[in-house]
C-alpha atoms as a PDB file:
ATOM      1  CA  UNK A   1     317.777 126.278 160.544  1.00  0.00           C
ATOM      2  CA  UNK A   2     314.584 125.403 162.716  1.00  0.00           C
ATOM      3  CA  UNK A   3     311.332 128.161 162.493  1.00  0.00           C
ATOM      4  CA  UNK A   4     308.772 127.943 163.995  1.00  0.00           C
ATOM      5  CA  UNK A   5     305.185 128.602 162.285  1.00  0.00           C
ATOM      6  CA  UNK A   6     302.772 131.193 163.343  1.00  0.00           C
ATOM      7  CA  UNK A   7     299.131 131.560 161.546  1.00  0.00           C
ATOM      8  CA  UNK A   8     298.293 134.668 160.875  1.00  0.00           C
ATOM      9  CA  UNK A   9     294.085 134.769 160.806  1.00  0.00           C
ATOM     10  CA  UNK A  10     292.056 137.750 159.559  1.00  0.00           C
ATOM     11  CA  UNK A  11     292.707 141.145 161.519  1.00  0.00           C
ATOM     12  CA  UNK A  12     292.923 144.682 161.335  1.00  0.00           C
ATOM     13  CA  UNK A  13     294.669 147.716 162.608  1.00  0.00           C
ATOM     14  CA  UNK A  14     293.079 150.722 163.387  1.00  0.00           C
ATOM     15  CA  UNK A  15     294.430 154.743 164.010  1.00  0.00           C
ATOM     16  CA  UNK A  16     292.853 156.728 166.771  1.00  0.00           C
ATOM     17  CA  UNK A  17     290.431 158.733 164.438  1.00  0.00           C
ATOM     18  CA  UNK A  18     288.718 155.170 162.939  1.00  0.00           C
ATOM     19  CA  UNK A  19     288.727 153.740 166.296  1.00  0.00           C
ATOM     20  CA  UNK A  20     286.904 156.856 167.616  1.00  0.00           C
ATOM     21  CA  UNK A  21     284.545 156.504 164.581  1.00  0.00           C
ATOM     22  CA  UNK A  22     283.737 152.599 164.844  1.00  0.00           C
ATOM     23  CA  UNK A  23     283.790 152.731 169.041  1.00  0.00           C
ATOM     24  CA  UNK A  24     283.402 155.878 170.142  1.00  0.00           C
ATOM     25  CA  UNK A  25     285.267 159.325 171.085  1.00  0.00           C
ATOM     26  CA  UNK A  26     288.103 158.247 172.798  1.00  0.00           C
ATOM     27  CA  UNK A  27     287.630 154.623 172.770  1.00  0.00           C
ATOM     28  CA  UNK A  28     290.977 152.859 174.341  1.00  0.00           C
ATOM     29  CA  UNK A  29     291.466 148.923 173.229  1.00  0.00           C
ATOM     30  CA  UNK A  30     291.319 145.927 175.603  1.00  0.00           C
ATOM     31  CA  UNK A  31     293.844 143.496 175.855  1.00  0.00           C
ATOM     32  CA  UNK A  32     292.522 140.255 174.568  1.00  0.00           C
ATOM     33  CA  UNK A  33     295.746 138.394 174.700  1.00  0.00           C
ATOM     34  CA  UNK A  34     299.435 139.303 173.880  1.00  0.00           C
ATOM     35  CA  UNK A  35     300.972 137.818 170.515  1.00  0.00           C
ATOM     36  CA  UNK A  36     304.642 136.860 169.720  1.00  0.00           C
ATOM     37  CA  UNK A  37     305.497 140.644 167.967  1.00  0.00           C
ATOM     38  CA  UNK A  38     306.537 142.804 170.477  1.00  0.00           C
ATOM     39  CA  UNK A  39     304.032 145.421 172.191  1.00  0.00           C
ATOM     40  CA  UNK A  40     301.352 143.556 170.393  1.00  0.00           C
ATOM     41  CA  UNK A  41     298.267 142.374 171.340  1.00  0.00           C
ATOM     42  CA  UNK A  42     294.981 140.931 170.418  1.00  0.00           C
ATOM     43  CA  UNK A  43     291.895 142.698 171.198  1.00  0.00           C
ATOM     44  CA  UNK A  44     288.670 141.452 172.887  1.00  0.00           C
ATOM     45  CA  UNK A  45     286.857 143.990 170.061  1.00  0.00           C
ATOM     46  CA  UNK A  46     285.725 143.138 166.741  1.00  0.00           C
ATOM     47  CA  UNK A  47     284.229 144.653 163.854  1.00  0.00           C
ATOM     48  CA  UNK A  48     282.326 143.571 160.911  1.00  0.00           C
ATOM     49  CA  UNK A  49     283.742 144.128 157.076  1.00  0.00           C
ATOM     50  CA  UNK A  50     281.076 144.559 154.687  1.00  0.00           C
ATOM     51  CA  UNK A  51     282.361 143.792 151.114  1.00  0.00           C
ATOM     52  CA  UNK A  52     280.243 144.190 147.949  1.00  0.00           C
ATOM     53  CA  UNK A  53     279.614 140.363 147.578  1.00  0.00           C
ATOM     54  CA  UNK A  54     279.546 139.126 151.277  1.00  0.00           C
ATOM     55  CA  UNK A  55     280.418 140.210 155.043  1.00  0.00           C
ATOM     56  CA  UNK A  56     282.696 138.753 157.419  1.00  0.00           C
ATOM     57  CA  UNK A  57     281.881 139.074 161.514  1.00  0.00           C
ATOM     58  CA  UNK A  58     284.021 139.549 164.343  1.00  0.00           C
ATOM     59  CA  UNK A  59     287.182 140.348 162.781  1.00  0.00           C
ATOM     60  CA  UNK A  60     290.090 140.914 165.743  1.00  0.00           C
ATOM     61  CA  UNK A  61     291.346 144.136 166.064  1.00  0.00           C
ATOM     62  CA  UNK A  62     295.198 143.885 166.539  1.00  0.00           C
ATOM     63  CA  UNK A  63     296.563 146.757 169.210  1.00  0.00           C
ATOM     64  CA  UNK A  64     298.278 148.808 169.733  1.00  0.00           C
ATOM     65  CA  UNK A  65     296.932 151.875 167.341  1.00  0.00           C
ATOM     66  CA  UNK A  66     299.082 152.713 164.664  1.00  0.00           C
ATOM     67  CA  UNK A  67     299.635 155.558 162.382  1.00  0.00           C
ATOM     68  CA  UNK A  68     296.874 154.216 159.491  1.00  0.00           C
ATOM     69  CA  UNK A  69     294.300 151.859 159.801  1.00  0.00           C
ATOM     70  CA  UNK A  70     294.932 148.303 158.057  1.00  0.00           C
ATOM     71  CA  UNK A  71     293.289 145.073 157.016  1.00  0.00           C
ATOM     72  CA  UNK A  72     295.321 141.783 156.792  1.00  0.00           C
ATOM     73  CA  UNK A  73     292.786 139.549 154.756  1.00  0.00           C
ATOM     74  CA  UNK A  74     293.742 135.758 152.866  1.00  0.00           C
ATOM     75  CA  UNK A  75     293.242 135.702 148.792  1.00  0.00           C
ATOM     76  CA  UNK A  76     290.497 133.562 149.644  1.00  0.00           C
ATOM     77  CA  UNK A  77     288.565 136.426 152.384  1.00  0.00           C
ATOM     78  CA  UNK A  78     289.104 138.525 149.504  1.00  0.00           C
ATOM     79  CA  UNK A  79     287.256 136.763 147.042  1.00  0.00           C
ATOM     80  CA  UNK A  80     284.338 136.347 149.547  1.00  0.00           C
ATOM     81  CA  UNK A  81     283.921 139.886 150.325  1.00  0.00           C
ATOM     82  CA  UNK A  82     283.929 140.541 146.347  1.00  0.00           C
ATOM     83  CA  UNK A  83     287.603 142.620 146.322  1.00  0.00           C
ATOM     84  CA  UNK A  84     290.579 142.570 144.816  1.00  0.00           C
ATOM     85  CA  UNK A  85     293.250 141.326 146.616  1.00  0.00           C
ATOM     86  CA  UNK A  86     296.960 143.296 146.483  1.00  0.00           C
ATOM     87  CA  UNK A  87     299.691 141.300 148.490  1.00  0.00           C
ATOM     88  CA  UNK A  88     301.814 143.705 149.641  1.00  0.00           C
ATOM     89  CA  UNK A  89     304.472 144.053 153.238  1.00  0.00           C
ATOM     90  CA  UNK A  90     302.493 144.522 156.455  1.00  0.00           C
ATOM     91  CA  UNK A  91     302.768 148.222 156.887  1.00  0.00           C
ATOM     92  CA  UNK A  92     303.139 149.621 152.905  1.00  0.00           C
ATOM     93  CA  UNK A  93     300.031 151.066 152.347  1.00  0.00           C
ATOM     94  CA  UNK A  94     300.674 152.471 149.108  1.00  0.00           C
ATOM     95  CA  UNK A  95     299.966 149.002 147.769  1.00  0.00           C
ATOM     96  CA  UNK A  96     297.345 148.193 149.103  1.00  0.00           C
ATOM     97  CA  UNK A  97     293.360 148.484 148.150  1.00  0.00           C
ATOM     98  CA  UNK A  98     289.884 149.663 149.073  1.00  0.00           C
ATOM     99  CA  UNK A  99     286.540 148.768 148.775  1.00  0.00           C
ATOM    100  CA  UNK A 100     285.590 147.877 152.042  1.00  0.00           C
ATOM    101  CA  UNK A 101     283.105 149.401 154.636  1.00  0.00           C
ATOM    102  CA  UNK A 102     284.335 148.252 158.438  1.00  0.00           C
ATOM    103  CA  UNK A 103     281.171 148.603 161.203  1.00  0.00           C
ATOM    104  CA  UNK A 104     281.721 148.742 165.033  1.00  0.00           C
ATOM    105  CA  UNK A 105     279.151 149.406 167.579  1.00  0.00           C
ATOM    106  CA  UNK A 106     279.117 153.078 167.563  1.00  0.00           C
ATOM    107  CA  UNK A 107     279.664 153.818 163.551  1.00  0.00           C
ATOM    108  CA  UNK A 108     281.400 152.551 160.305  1.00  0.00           C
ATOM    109  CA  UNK A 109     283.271 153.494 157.459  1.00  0.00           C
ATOM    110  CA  UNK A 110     284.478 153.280 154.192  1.00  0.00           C
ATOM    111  CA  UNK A 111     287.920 151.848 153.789  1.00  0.00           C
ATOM    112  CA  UNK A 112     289.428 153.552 150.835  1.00  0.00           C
ATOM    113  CA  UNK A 113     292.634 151.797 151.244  1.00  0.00           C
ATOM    114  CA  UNK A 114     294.546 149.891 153.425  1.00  0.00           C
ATOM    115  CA  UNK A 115     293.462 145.731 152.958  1.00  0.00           C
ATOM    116  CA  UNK A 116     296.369 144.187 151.687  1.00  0.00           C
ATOM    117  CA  UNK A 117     296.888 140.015 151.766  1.00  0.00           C
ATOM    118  CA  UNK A 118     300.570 140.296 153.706  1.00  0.00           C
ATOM    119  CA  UNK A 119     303.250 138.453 152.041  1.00  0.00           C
ATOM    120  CA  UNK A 120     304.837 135.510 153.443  1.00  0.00           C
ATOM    121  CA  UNK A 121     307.619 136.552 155.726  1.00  0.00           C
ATOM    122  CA  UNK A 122     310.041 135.763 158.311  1.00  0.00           C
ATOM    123  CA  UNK A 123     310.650 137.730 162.003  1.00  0.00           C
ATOM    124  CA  UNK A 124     314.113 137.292 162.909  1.00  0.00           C
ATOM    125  CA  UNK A 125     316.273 139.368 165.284  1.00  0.00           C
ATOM    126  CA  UNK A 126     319.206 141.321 163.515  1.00  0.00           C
ATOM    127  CA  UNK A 127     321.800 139.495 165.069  1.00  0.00           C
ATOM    128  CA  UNK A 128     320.560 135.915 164.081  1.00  0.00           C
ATOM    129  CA  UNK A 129     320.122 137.169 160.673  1.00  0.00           C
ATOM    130  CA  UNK A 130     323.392 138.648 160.181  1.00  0.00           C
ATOM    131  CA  UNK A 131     324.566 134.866 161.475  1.00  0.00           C
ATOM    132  CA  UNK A 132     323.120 133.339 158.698  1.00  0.00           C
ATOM    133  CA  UNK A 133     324.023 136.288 156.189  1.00  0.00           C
ATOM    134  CA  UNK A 134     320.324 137.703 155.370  1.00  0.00           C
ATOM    135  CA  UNK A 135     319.103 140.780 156.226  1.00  0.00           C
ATOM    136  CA  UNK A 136     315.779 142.622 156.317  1.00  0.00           C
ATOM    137  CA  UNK A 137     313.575 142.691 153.170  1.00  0.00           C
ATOM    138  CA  UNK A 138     315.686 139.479 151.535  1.00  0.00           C
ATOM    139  CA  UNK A 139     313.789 137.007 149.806  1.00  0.00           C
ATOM    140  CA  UNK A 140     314.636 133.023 150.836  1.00  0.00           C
ATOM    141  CA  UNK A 141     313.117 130.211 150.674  1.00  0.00           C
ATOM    142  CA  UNK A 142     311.794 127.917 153.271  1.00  0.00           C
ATOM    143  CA  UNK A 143     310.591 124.168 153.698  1.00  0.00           C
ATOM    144  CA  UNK A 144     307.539 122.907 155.248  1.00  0.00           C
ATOM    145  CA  UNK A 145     307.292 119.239 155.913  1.00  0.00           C
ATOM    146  CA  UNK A 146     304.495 117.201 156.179  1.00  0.00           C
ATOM    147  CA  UNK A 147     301.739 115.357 154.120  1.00  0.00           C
ATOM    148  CA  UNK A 148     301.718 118.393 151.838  1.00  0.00           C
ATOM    149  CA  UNK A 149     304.872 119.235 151.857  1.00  0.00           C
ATOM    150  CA  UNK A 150     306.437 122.324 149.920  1.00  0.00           C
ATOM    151  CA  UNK A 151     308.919 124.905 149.260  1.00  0.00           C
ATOM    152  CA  UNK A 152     307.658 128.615 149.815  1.00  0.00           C
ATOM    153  CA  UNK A 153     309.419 130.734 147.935  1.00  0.00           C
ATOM    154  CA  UNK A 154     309.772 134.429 148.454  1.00  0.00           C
ATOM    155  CA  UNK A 155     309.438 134.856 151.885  1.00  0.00           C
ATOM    156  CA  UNK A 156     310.052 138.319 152.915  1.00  0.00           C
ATOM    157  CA  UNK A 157     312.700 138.779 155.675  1.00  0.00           C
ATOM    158  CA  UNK A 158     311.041 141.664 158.705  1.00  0.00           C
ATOM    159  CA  UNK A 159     314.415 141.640 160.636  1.00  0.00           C
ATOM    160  CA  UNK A 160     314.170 144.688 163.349  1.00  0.00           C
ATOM    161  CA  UNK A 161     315.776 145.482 166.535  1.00  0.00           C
ATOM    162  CA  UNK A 162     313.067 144.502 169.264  1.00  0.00           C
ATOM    163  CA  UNK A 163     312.381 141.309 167.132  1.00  0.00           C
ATOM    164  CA  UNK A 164     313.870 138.463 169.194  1.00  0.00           C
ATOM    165  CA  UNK A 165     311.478 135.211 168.207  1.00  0.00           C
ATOM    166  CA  UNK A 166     312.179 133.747 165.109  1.00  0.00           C
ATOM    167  CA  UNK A 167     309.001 133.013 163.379  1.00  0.00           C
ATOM    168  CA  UNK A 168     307.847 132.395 159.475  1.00  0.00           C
ATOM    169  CA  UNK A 169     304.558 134.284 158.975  1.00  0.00           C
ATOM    170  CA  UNK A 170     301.817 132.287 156.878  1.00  0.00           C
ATOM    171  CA  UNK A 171     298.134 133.792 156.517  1.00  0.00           C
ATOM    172  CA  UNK A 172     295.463 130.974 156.387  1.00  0.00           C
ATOM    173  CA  UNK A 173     295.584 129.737 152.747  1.00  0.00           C
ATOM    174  CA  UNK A 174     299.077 129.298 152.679  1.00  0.00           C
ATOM    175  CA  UNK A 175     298.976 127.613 156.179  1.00  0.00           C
ATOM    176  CA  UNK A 176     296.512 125.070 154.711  1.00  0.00           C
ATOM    177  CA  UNK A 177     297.756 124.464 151.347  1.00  0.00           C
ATOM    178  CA  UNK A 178     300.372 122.924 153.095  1.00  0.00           C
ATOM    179  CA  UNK A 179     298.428 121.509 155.687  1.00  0.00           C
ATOM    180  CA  UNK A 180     300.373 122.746 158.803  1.00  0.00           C
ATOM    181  CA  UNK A 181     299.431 123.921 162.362  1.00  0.00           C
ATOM    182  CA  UNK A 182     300.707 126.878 164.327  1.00  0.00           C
ATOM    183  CA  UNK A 183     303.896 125.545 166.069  1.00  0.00           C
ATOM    184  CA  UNK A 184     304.675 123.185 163.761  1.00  0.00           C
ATOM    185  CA  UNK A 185     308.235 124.036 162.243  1.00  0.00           C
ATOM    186  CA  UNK A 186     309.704 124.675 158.453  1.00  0.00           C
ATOM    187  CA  UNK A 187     313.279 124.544 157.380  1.00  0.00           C
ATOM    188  CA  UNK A 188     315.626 127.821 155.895  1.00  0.00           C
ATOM    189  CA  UNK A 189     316.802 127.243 152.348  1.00  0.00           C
ATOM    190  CA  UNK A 190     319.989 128.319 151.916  1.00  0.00           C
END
């Protein structure tokens, strides 16, 4: 089976009360450009993270707001900013970290959890993964080909209703360990 690769870059999260804190009371998101998971968007704002060993500038806020605020971050962002890195599911909060002080234009604050470096994982619609016998939170393998080519193992299956595009997930250091592009395609182990 055929997946396609999406990059995931650098980007937070944010609930309504940190929004309100970092833009203002009230502050409602602008649509920077929709992104393959459904009723998700980039924004056109950005905030700075200020670590204890360096800062990194506009960082995308992704939309819509959710219940806590979260950073996605690589291994290697982490290591700039002078935190430890937890990889941990998109969403599980109670494994991720701290340590980081986020600053928009109307206030900042400190982040005393919620950065994790997402684990590797695969989008697929219920019914494609019941095809192929998986189902969500499965571990399996996949194949990228290439000049660098590797196996990733433990890949996390995210298999939801409302998730119809197939996609494998890979955050910047993976993506260029093994030297692929967004688009490009990797193969299901079986």
């Amino acid at each position: 089976m055929r997946i396609p690769i999406e990059i995931s870059a650098r980007h937070l999260h944010l609930a309504q009360q940190d929004l309100d804190i970092l833009f203002g009371p009230n502050y409602e998101l602008s649509v920077y450009k929709e992104i393959s998971q459904p009723n998700q968007f980039a924004c056109e704002e950005k905030v700075k993270l200020i670590g204890p060993k360096g800062e990194l500038n506009n960082v995308r806020i992704v939309g819509p707001i959710r219940k806590e605020t979260q950073i996605e971050l690589s291994i290697t962002d982490c290591y700039f900013l002078g935190i430890k890195p937890n990889i941990a599911i998109s969403g599980d909060l109670d494994n991720s970290s701290g340590g980081l002080k986020i600053k928009g234009i109307a206030g900042e604050i400190d982040l005393q959890k919620g950065i994790i470096v997402a684990k590797r994982h695969l989008h697929i619609s219920p019914k494609q993964a019941k095809d192929i016998k998986i189902k969500h939170l499965d571990n399996v393998s996949v194949k990228i080909f290439g000049v660098r080519e590797l196996i990733f193992n433990n890949v996390v299956v995210r298999s939801r209703e409302g998730v119809d595009d197939l996609a494998l997930h890979l955050d910047t250091d993976e993506a260029n360990a093994a030297s692929v592009k967004h688009g490009q395609e990797a193969e299901l182990i079986k």
